[in-house]
Each structure stands twice: as C-alpha cells, then as structure tokens.
C-alpha atoms as a PDB file:
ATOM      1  CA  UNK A   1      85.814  30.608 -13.628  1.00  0.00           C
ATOM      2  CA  UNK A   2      82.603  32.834 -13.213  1.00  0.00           C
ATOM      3  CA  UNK A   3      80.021  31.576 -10.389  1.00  0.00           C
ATOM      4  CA  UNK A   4      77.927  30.005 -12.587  1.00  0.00           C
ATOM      5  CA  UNK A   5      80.550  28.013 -14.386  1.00  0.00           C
ATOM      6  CA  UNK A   6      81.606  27.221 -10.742  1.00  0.00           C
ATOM      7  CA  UNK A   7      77.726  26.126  -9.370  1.00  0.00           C
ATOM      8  CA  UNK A   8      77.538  23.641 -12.684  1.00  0.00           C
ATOM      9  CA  UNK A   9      81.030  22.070 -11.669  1.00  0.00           C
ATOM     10  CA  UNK A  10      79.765  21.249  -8.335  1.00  0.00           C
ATOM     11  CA  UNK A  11      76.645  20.094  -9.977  1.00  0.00           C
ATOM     12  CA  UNK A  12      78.902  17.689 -11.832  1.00  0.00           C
ATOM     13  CA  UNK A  13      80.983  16.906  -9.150  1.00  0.00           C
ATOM     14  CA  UNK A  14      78.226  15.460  -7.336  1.00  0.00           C
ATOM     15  CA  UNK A  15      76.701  13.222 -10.062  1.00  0.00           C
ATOM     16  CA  UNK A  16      80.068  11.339 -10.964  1.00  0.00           C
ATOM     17  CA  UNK A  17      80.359  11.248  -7.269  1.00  0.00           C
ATOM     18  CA  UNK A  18      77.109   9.045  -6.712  1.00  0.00           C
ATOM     19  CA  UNK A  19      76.671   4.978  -8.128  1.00  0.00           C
ATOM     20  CA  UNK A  20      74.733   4.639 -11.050  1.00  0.00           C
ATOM     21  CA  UNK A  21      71.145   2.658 -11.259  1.00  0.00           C
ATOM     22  CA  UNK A  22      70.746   1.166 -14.688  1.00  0.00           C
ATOM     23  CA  UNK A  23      68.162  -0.761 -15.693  1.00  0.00           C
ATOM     24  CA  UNK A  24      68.885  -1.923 -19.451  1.00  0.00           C
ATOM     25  CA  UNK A  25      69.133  -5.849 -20.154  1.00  0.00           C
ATOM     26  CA  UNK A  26      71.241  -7.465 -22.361  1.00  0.00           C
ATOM     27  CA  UNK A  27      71.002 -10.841 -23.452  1.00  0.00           C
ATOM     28  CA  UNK A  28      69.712 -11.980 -19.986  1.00  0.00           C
ATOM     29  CA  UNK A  29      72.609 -10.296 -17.813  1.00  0.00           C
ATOM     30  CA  UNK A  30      72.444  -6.838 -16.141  1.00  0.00           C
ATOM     31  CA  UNK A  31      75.026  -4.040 -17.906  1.00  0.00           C
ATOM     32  CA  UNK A  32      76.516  -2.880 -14.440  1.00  0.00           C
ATOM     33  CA  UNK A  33      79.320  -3.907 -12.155  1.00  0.00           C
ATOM     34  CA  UNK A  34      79.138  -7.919 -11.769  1.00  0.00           C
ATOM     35  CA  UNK A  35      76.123  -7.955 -13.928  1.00  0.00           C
ATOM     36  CA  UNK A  36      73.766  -6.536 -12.019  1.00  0.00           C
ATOM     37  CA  UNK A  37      71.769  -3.329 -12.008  1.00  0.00           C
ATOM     38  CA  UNK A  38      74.094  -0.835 -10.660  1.00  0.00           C
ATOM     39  CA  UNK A  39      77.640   1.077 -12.147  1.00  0.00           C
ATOM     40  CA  UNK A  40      79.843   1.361  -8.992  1.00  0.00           C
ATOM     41  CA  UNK A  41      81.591   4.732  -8.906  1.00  0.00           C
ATOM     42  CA  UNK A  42      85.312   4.126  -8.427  1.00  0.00           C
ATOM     43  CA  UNK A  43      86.738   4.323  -4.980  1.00  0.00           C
ATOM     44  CA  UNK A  44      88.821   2.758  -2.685  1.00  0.00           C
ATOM     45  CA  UNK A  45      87.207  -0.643  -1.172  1.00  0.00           C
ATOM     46  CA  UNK A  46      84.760  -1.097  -4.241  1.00  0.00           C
ATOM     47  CA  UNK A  47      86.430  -4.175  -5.586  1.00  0.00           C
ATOM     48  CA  UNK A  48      84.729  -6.018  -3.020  1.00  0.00           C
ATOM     49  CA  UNK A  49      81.452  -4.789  -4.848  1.00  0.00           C
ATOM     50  CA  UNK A  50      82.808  -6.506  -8.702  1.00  0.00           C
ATOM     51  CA  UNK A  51      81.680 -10.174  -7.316  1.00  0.00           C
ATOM     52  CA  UNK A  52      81.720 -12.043 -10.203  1.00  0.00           C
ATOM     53  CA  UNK A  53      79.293 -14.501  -9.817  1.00  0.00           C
ATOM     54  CA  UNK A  54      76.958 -13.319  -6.697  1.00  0.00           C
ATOM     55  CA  UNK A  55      74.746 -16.804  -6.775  1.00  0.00           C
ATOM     56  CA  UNK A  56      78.477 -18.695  -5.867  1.00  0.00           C
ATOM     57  CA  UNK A  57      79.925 -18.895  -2.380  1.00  0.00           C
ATOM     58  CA  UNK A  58      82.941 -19.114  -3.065  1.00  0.00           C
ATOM     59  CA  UNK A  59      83.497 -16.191  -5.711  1.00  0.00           C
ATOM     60  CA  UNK A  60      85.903 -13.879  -4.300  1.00  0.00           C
ATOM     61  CA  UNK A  61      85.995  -9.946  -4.716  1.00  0.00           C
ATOM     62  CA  UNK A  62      88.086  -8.943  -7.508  1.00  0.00           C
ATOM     63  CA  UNK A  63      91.433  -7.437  -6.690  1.00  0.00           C
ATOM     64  CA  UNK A  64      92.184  -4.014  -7.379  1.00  0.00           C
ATOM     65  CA  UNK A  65      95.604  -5.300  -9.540  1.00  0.00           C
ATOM     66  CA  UNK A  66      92.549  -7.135 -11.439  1.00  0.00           C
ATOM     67  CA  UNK A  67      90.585  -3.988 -12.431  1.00  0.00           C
ATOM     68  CA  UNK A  68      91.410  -1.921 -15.377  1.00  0.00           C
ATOM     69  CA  UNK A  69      90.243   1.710 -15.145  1.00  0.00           C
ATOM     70  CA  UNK A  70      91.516   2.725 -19.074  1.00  0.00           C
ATOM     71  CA  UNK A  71      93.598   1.965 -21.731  1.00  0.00           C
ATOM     72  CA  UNK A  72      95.182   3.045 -24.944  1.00  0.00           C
ATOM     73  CA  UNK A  73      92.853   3.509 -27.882  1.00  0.00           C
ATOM     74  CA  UNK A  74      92.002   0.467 -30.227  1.00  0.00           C
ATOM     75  CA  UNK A  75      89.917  -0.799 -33.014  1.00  0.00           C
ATOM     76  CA  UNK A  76      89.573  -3.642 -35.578  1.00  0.00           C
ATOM     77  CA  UNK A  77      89.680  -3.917 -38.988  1.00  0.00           C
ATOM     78  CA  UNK A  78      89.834  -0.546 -40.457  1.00  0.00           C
ATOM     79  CA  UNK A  79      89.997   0.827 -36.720  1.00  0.00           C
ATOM     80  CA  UNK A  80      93.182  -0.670 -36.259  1.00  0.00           C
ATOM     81  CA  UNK A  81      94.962   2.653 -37.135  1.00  0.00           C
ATOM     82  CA  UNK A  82      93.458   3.986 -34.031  1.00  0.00           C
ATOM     83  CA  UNK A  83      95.818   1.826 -31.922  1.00  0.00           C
ATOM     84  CA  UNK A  84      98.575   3.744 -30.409  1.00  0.00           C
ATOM     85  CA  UNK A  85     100.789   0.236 -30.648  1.00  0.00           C
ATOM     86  CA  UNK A  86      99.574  -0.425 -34.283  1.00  0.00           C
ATOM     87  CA  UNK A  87      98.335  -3.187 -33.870  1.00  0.00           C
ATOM     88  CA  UNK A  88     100.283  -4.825 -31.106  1.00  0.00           C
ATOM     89  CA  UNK A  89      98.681  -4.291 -27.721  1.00  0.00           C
ATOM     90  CA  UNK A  90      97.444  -1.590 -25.691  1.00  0.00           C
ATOM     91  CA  UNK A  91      99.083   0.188 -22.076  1.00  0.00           C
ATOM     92  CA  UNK A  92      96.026  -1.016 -19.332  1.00  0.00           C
ATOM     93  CA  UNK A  93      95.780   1.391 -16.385  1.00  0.00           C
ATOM     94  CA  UNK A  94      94.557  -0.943 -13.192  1.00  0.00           C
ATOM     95  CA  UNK A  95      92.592   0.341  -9.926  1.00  0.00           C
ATOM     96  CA  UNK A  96      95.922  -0.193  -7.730  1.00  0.00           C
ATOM     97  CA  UNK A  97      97.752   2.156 -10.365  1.00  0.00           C
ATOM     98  CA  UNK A  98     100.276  -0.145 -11.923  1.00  0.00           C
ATOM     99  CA  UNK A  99     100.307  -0.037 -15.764  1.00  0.00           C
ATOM    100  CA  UNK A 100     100.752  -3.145 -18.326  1.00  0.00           C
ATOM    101  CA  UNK A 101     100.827  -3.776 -21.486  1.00  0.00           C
ATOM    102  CA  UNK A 102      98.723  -6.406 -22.962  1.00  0.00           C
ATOM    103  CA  UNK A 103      99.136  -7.726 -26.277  1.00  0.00           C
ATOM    104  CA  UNK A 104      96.701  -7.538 -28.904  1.00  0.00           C
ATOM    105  CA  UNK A 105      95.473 -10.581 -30.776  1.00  0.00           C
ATOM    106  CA  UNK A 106      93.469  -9.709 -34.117  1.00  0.00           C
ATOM    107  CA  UNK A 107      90.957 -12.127 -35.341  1.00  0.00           C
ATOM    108  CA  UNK A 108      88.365 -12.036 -38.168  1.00  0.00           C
ATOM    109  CA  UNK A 109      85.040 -12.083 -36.194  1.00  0.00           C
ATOM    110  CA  UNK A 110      83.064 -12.401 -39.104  1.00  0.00           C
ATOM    111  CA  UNK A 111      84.505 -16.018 -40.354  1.00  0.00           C
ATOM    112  CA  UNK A 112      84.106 -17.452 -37.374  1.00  0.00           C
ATOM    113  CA  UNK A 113      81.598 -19.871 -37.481  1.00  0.00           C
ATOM    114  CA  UNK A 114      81.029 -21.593 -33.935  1.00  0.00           C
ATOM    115  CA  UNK A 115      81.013 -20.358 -30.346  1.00  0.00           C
ATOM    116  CA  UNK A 116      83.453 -23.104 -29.541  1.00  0.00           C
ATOM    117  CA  UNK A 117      85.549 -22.077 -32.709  1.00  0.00           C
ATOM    118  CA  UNK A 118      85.090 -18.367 -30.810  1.00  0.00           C
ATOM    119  CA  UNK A 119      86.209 -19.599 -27.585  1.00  0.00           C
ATOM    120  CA  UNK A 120      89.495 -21.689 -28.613  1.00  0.00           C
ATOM    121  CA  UNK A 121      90.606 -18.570 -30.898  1.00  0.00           C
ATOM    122  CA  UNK A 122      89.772 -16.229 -27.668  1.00  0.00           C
ATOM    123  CA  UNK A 123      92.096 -18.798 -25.494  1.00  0.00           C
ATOM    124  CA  UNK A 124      95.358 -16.484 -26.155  1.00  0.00           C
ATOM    125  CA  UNK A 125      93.893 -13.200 -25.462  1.00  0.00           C
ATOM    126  CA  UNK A 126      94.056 -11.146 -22.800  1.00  0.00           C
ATOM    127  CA  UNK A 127      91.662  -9.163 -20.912  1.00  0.00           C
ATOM    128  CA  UNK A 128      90.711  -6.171 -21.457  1.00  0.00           C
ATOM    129  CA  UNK A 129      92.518  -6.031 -24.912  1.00  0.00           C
ATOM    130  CA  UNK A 130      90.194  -8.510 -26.884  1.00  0.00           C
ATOM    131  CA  UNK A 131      89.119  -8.677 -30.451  1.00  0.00           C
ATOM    132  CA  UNK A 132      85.451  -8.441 -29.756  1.00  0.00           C
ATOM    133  CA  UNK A 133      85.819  -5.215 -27.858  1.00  0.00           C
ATOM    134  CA  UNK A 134      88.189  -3.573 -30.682  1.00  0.00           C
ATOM    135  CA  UNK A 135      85.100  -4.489 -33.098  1.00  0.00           C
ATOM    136  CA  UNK A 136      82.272  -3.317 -30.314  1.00  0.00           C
ATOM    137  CA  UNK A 137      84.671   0.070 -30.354  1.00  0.00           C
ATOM    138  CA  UNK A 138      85.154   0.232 -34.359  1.00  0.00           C
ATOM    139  CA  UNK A 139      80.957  -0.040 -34.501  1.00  0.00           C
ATOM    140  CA  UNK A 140      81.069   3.249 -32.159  1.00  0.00           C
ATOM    141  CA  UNK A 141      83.344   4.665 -34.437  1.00  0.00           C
ATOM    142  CA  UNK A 142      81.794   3.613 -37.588  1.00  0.00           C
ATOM    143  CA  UNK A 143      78.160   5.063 -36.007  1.00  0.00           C
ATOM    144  CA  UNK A 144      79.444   8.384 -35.048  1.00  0.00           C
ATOM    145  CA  UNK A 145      81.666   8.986 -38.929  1.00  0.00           C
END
C-alpha cells in the first residue's frame, strides 16, 4: 500500500469504528438498534444496548447467542436462485460466533390478504430467515438489475 492508500484506510477505520446517528422514520419506529435513532457499532458488551422495548421494565438486553451478525444470501420469488440452500434455509452467523442454520419458509406475500392471515402464516418462521426480508432483499435486487 502507498501512504495515501494507507491515510484513507485509517480514515475508514475510524468511521466504522464510531455508532451511527440516523434520523430516518419509518412507519412511526426509529431504523436503528431497538428502534431508536442510533446503529450501534458491533462490540463486545453492546447487546445490552439492543433493548427491545425501552418504555418496559422488564425487557431484558438481548443475548449475544440472540444476535445475528450475517447470513447466507437469499431472495423470493425469482430471487430464490440466490439462496445458497435453494430454497431451504440459510447458515446465520450470531454475535457469540456460533453458526445455525435456519430453515426457510416461502410464502406468497402478495395473496395474503390480512395482517392476522400474515401473522399465523409467519408463526413457523424463524428469525432472521423470513419471507418478508427475502422479498425486502429481491426489491434491492430487482432496483439495482
């Protein structure tokens, strides 16, 4: 590396090193960590941070066996080829570095007709490997073709 490419590293370094202000709102919720305004870097201790619901006294910090960090590509529909288990499930890498696979569940979003009809077809899947993020992720995909 030259000592420029080496200065614009750092510069990097020190931006993914820092939490994250944002200030978008969707739907009435915040888009950071626990629904609030800010995107926690990860590092150790920050599950205490991922409250779920800040307003109740008794939610608990998540635990870091809770938090997935990444996972296998997916998609829906047409984006199912992107699966690297076509279609059945995706690898999930959590905080405390144990690995799982969680299976995934297709639906048809679009012929659902009720949010309760939603909800009892979302019973038997599985965090993070839903059917609403594989379509949120084929959208991405779709957008960027």
């Amino acid at each position: 590396m030259s000592g420029q490419n080496d200065a614009a590293v750092i510069d990097a370094a020190k931006v993914f090193d820092k939490d994250l202000r944002v200030s978008s709102d969707y739907m009435g919720a915040g888009v950071g960590n626990g629904h609030g305004d800010t995107v926690y870097r990860l590092r150790e201790g920050i599950e205490r941070f991922l409250i779920t619901d800040i307003n109740n006294p008794s939610a608990s910090a998540k635990a870091q066996s809770s938090l997935f960090i990444m996972l296998d590509t997916m998609g829906a529909g047409a984006g199912t080829r992107f699966f690297n288990h076509i279609p059945g499930g995706c690898n999930v890498l959590f905080m405390d570095g144990h690995v799982q696979f969680k299976r995934y569940i297709p639906m048809n979003i679009d012929a659902i007709a009720t949010a309760a009809e939603m909800a009892a077809k979302m019973q038997a899947c599985e965090e993070p490997v839903l059917p609403t993020l594989a379509t949120m992720v084929d959208a991405f995909r779709s957008a960027q073709d």
